[in-house]
N, C-alpha and C. Protein backbone atom coordinates (compact mmCIF):
# COMPACT_ATOMS: atom_id res chain seq x y z
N UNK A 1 9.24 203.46 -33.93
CA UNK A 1 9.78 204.79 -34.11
C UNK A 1 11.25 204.64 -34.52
N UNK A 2 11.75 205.24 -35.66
CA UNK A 2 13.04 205.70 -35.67
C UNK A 2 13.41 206.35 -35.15
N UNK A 3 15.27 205.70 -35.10
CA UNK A 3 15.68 206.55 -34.12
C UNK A 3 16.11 208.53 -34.66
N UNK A 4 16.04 208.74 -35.81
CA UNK A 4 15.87 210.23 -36.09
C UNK A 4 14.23 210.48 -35.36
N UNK A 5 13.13 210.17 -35.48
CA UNK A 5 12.02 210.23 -35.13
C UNK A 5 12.22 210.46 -33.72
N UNK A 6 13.02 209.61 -33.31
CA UNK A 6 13.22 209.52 -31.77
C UNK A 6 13.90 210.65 -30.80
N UNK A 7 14.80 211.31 -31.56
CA UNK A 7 15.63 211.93 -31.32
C UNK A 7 14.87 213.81 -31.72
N UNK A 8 14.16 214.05 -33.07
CA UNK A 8 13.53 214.95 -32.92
C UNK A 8 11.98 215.30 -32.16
N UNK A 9 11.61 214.30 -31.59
CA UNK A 9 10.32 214.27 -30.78
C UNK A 9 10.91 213.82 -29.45
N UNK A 10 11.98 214.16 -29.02
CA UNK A 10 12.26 214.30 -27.78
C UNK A 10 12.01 215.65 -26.98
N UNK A 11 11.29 215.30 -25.68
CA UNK A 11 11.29 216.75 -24.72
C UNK A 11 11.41 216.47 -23.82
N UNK A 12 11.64 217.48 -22.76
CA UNK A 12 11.73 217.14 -21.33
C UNK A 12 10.62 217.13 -20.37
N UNK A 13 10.33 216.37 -20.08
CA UNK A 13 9.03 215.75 -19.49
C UNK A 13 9.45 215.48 -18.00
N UNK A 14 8.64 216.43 -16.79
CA UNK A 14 8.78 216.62 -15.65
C UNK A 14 7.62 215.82 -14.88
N UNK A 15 6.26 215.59 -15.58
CA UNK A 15 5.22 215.22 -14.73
C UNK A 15 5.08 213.67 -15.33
N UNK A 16 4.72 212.81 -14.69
CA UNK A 16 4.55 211.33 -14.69
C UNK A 16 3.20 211.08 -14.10
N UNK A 17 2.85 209.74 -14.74
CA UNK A 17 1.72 208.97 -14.34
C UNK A 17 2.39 208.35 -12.79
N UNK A 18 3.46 208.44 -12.54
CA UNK A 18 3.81 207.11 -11.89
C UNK A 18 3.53 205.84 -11.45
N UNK A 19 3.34 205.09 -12.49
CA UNK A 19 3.63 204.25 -12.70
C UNK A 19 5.48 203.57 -12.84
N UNK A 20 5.82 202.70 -12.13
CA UNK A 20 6.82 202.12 -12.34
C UNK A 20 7.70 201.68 -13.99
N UNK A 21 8.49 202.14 -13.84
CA UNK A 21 9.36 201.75 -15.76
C UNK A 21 9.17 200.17 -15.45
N UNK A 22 8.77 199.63 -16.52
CA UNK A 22 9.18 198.44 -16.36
C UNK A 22 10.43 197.79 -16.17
N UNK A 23 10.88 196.59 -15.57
CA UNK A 23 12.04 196.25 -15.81
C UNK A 23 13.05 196.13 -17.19
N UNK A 24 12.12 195.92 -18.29
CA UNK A 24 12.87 195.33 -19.76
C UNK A 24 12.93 197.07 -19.91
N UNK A 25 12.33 197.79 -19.68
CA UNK A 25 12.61 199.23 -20.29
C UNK A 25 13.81 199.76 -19.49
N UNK A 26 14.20 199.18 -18.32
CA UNK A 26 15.21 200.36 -17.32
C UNK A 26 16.57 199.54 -18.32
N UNK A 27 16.22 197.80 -18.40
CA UNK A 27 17.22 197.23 -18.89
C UNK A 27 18.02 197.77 -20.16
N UNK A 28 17.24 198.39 -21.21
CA UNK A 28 17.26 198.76 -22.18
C UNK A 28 18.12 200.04 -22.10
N UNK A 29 17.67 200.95 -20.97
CA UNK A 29 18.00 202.15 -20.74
C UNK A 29 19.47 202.26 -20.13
N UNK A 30 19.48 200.93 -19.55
CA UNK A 30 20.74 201.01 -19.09
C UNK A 30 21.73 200.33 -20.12
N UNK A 31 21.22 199.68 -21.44
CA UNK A 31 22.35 199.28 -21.87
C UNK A 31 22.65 200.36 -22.98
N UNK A 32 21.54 200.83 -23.67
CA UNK A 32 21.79 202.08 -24.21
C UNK A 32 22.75 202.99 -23.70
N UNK A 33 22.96 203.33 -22.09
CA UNK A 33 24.11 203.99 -21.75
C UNK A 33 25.14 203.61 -22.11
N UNK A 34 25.07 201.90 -21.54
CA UNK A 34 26.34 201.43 -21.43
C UNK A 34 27.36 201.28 -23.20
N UNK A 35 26.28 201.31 -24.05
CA UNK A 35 27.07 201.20 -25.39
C UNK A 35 27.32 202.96 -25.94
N UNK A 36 27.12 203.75 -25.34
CA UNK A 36 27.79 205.09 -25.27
C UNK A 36 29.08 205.07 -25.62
N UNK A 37 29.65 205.73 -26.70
CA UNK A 37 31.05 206.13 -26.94
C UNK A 37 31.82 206.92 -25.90
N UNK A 38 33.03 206.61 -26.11
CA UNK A 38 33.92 207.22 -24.54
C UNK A 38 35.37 207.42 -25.41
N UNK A 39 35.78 208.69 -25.05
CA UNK A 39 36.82 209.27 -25.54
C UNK A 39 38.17 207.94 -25.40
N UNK A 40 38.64 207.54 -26.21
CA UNK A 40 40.05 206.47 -26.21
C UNK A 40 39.00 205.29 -25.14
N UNK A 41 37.96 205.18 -25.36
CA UNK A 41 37.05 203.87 -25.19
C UNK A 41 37.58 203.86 -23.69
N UNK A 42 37.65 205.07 -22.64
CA UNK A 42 38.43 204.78 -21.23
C UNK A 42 36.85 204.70 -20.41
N UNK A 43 35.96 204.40 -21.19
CA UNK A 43 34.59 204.36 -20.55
C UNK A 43 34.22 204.57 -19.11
N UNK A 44 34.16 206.08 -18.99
CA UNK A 44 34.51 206.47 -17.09
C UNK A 44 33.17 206.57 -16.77
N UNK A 45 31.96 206.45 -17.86
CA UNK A 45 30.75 206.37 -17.15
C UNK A 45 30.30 205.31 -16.17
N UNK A 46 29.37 205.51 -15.08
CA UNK A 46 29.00 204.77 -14.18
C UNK A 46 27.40 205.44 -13.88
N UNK A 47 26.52 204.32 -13.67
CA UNK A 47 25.07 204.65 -13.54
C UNK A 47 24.95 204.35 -12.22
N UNK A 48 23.89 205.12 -11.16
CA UNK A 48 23.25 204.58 -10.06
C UNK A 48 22.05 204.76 -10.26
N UNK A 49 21.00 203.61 -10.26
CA UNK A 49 19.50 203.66 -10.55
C UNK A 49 18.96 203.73 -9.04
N UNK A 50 17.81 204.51 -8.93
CA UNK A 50 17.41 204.75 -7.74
C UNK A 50 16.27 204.76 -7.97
N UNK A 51 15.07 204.23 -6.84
CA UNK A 51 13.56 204.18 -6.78
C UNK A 51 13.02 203.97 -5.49
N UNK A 52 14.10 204.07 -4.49
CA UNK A 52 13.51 204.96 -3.05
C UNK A 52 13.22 205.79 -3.25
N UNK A 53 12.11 206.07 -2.41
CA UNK A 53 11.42 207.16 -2.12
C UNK A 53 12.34 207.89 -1.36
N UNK A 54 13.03 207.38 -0.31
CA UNK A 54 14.20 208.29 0.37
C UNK A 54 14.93 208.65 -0.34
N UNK A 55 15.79 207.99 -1.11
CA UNK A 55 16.98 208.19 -1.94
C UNK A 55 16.64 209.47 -2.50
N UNK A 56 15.68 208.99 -3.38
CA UNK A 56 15.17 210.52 -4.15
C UNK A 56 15.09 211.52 -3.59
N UNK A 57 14.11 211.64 -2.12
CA UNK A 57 13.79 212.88 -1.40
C UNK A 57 15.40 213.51 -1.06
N UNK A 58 16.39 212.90 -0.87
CA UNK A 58 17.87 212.75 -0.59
C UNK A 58 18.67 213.64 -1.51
N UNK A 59 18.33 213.02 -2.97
CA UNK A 59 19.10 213.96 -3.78
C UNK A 59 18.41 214.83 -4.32
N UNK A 60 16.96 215.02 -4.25
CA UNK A 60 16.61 216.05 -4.32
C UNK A 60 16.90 217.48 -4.04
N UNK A 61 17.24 216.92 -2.73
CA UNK A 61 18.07 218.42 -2.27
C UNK A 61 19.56 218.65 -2.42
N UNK A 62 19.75 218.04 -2.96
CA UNK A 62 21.36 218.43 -3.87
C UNK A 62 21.18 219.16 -5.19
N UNK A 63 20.39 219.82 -5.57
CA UNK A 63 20.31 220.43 -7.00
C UNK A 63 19.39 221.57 -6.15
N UNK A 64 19.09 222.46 -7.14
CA UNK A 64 18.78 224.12 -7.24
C UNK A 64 17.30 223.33 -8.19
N UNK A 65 16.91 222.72 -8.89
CA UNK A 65 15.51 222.93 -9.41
C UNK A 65 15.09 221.40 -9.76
N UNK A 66 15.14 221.23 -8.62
CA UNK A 66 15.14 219.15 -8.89
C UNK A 66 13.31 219.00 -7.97
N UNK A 67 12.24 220.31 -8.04
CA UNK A 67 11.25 219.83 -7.61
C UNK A 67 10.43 218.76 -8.25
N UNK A 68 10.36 218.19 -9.27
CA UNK A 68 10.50 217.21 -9.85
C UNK A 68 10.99 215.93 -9.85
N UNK A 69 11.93 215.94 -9.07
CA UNK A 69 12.67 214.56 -9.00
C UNK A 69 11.90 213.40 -8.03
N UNK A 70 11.73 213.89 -6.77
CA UNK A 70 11.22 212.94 -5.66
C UNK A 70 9.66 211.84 -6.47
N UNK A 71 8.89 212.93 -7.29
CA UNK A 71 8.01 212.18 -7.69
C UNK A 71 7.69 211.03 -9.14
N UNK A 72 9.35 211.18 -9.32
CA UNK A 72 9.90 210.68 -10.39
C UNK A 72 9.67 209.13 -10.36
N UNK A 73 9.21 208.14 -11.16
CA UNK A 73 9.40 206.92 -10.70
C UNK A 73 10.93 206.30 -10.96
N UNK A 74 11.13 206.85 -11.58
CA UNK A 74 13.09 206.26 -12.11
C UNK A 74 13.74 207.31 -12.11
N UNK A 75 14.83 207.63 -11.39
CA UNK A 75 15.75 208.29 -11.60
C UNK A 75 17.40 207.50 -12.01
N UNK A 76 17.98 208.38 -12.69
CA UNK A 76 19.44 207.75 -13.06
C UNK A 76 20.43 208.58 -13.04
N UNK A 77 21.25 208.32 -12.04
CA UNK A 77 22.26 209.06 -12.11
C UNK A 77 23.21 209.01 -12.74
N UNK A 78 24.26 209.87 -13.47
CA UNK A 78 25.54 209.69 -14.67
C UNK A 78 26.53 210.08 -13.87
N UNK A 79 27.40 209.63 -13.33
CA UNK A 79 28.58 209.91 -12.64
C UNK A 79 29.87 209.63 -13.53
N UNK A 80 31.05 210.16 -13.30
CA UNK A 80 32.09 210.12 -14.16
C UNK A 80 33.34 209.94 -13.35
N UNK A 81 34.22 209.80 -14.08
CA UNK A 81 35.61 209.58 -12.79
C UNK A 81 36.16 211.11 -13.12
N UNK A 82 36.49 211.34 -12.01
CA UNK A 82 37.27 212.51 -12.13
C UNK A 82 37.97 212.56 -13.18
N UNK A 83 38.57 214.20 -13.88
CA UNK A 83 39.44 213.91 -14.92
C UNK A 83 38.99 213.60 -16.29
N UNK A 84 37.74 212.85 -16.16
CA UNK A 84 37.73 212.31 -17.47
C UNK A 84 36.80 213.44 -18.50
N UNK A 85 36.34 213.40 -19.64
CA UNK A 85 35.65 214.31 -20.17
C UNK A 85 34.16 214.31 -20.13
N UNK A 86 33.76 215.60 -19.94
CA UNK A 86 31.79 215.47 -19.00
C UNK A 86 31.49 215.61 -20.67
N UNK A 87 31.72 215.54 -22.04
CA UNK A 87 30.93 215.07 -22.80
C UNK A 87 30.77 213.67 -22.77
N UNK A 88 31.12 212.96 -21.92
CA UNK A 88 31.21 210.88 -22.41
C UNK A 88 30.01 210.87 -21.41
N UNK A 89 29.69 211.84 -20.47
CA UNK A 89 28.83 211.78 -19.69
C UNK A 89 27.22 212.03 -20.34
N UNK A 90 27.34 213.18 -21.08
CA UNK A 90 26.25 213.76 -22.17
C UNK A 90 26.11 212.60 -22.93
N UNK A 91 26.88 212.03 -23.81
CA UNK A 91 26.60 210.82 -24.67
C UNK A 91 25.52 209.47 -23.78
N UNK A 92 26.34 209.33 -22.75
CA UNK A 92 25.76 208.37 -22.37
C UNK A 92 24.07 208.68 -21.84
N UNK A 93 24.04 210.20 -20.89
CA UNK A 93 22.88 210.55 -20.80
C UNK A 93 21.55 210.50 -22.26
N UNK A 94 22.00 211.17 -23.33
CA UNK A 94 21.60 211.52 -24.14
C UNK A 94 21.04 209.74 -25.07
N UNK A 95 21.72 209.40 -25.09
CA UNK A 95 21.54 207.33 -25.52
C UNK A 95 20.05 207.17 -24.60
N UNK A 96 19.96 206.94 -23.31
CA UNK A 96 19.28 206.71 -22.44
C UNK A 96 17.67 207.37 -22.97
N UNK A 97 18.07 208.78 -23.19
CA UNK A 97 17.06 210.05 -23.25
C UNK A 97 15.99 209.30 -24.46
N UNK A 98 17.14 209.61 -25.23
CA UNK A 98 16.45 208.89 -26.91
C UNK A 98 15.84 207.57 -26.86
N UNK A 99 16.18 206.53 -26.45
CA UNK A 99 15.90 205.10 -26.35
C UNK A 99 14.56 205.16 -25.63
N UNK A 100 14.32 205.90 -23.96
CA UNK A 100 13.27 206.17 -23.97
C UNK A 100 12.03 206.61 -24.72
N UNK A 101 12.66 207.94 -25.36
CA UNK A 101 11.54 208.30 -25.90
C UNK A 101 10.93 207.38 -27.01
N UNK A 102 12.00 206.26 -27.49
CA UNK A 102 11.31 205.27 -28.63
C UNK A 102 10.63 204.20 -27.86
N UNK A 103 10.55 204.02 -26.51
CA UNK A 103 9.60 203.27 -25.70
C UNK A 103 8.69 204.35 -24.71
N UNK A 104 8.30 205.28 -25.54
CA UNK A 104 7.26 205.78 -24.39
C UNK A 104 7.30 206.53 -23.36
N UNK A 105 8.73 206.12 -22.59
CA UNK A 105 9.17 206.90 -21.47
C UNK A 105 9.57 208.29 -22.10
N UNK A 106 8.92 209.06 -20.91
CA UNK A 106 9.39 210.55 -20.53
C UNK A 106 10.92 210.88 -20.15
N UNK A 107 11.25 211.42 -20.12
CA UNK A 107 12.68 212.16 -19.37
C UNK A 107 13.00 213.60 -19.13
N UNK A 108 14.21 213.46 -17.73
CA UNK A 108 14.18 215.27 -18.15
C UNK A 108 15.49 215.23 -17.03
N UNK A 109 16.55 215.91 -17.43
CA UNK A 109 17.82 216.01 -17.43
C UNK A 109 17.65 216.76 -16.10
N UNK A 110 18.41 216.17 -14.90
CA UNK A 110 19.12 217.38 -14.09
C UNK A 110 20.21 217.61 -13.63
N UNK A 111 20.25 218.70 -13.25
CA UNK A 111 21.55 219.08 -12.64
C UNK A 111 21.46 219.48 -11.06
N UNK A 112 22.61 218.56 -10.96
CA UNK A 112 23.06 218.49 -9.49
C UNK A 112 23.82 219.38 -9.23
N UNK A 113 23.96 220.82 -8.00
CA UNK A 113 24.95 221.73 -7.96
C UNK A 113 25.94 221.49 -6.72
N UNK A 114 25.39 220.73 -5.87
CA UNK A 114 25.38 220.83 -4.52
C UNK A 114 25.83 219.29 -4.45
N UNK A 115 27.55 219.19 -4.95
CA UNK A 115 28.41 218.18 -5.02
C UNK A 115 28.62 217.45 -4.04
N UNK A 116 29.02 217.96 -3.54
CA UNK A 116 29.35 217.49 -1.89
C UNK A 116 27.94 216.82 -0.69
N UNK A 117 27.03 217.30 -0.92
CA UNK A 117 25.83 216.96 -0.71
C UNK A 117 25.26 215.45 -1.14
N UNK A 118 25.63 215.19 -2.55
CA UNK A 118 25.33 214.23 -3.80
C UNK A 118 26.55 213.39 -3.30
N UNK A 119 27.66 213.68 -2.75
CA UNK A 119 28.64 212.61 -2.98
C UNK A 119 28.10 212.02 -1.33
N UNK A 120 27.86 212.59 -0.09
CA UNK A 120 27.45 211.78 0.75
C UNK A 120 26.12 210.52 0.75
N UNK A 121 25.16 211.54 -0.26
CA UNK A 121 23.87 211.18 -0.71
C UNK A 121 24.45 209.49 -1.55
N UNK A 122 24.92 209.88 -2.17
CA UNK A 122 25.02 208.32 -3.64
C UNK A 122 26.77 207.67 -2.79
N UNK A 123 27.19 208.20 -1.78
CA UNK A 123 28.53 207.30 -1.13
C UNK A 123 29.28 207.17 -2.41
N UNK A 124 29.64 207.99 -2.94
CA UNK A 124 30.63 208.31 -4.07
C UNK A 124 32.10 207.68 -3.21
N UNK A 125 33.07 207.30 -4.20
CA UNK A 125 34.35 207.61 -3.66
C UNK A 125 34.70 208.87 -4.69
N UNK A 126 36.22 208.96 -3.74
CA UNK A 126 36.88 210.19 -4.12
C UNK A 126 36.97 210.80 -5.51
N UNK A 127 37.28 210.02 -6.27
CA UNK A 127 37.38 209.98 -7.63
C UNK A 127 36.20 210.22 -8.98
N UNK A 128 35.51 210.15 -8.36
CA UNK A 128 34.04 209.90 -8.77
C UNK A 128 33.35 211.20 -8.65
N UNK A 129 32.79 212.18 -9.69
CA UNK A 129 31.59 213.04 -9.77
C UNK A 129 30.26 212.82 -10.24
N UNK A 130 29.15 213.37 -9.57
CA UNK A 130 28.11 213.52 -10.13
C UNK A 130 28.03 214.50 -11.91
N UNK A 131 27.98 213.75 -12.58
CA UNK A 131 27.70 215.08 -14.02
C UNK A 131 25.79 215.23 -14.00
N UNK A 132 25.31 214.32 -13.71
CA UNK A 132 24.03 215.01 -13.85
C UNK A 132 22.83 213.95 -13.67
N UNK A 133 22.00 214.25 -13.32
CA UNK A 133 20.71 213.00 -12.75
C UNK A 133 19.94 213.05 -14.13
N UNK A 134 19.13 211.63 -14.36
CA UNK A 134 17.86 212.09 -15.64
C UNK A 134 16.66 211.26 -14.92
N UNK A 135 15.05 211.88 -14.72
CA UNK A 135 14.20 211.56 -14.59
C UNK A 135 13.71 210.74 -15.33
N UNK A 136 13.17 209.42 -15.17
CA UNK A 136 12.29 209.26 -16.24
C UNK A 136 11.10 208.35 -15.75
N UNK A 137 9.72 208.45 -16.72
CA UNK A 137 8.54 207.97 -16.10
C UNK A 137 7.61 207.78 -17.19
N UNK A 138 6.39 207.33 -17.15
CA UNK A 138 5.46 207.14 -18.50
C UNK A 138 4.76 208.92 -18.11
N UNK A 139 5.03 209.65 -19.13
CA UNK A 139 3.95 210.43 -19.07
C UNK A 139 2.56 210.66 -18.56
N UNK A 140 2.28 212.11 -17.97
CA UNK A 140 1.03 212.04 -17.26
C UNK A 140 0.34 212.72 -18.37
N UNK A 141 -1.08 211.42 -18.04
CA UNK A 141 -2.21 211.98 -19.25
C UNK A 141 -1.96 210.74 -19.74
N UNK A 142 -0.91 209.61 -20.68
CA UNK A 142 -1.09 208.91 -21.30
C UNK A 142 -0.29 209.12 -22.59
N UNK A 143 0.01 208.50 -23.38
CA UNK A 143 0.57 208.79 -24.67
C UNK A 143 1.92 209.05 -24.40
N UNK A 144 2.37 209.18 -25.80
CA UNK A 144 3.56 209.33 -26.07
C UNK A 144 3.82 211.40 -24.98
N UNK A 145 5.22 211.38 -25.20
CA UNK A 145 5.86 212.75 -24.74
C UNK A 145 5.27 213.62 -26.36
N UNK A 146 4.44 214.80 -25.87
CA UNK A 146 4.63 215.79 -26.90
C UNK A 146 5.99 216.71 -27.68
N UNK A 147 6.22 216.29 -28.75
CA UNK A 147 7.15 216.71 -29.58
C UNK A 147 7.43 218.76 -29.47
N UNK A 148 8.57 219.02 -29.32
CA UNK A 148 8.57 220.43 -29.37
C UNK A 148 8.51 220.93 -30.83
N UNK A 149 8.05 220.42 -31.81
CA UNK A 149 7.89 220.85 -33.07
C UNK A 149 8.88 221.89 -33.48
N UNK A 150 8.27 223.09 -33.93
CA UNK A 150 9.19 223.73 -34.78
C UNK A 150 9.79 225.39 -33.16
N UNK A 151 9.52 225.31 -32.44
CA UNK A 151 10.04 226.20 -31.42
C UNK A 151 11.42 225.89 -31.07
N UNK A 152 12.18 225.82 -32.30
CA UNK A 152 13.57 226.06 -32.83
C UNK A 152 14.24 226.84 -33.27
N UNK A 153 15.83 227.70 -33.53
CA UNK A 153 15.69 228.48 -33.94
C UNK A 153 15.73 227.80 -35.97
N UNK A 154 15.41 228.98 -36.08
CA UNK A 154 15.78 227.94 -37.95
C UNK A 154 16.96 227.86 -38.36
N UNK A 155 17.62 227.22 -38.74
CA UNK A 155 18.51 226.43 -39.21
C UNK A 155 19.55 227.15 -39.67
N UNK A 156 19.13 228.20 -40.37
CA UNK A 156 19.99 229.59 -41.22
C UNK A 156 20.64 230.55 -39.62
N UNK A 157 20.09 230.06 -38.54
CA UNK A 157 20.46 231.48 -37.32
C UNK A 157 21.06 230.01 -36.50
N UNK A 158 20.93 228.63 -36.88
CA UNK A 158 21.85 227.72 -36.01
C UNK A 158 22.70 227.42 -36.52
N UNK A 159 23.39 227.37 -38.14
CA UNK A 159 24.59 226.71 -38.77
C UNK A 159 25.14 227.50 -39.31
N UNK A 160 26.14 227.72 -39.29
CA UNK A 160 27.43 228.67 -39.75
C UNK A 160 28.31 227.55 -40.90
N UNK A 161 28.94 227.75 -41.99
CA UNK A 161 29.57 226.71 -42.58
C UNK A 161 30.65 227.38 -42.79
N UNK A 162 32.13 227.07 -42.62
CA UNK A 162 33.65 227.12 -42.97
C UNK A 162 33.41 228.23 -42.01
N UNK A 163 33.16 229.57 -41.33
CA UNK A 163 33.29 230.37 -40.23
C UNK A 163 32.18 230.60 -39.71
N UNK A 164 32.39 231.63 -38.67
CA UNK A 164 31.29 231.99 -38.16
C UNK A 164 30.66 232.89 -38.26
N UNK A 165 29.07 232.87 -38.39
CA UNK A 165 27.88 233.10 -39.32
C UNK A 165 28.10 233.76 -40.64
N UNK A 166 28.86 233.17 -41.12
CA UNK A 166 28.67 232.36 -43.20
C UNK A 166 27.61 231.67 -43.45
N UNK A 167 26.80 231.43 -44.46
CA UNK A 167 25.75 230.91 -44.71
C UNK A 167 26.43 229.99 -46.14
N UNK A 168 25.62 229.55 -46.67
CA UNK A 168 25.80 229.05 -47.52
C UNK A 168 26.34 229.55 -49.25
C-alpha cells in the first residue's frame, strides 16, 4: 500500500480481533512516531505503550468515551512537555495512525479529559501532558480497516483559495 493509499483508507476502528500487534509492527509504530517533525526539531513528543489489562482499565477512566480502550490490544499514549505545541503531538499521532493502516492495524484516536486522573495513572512528571491516547489492534472480522470512501465533504465546500470561500 502507498502511503497516499494509506492515508485515504484510513478510519477509526474501535472493535478488534484481539489478537496481540506483533512486536515488528509496535516497532514500526513507534519509530514512525519517533521520525515525526517537531516545531525547531525541540522533539517534546514522548510515547507510553501499554498492554496491561490494568493499565488500560486505569486510563480508561480518565477520558469521557474511552469504552473502547480496555479491550484494546495496544494502546499508545502521546504525551508532550508542557509549553510545547499539541500539533507535534498530532504529527506524531497521525505517522503511527497511517503506518498502521499500511500494516493492517486498526486505530482510533482518544481523548483523555480527566488530566489529573491520567497524570497519576501514567506517573507523569510535572512538566509533562497527556495530548491524547491511540488504540490500535487487527480488526474484528479480519481484513484490512474499511475505507470511509466518499462520506466527505466535496472538495469545492472544503478549499477556499487566496480567501475565504473563493473558489477557483
Amino acid at each position: 500500500m502507498d502511503v497516499y493509499e494509506a492515508i485515504i483508507t484510513k478510519r477509526d476502528t474501535r472493535e478488534y480481533d484481539g489478537r496481540p500487534v506483533a512486536e515488528v509492527h509496535l516497532q514500526r509504530l513507534l519509530r514512525a512516531a519517533r521520525m515525526a517533525g517537531s516545531s525547531k526539531n525541540e522533539q517534546p513528543i514522548r510515547l507510553i505503550v501499554i498492554t496491561s489489562q490494568a493499565q488500560k482499565d486505569a486510563l480508561a477512566e480518565c477520558g469521557d468515551f474511552t469504552t473502547h480502550l480496555p479491550a484494546s490490544p495496544l494502546v499508545i499514549v502521546v504525551v508532550r512537555v508542557e509549553g510545547s505545541r499539541p500539533f507535534d503531538a498530532g504529527r506524531a499521532a497521525q505517522n503511527m495512525m497511517v503506518a498502521a493502516n499500511a500494516l493492517g492495524i486498526a486505530s482510533c484516536p482518544v481523548g483523555i479529559q480527566h488530566d489529573d486522573a491520567a497524570r497519576k495513572v501514567l506517573d507523569l512528571p510535572p512538566n509533562q501532558i497527556v495530548a491524547m491516547a491511540i488504540t490500535f489492534g487487527y480488526p474484528k472480522g479480519g481484513g484490512r480497516p474499511q475505507g470511509r470512501g466518499d462520506r466527505r465533504l466535496p472538495l469545492a465546500d472544503f478549499v477556499s483559495f487566496e480567501r475565504w470561500g473563493a473558489g477557483r
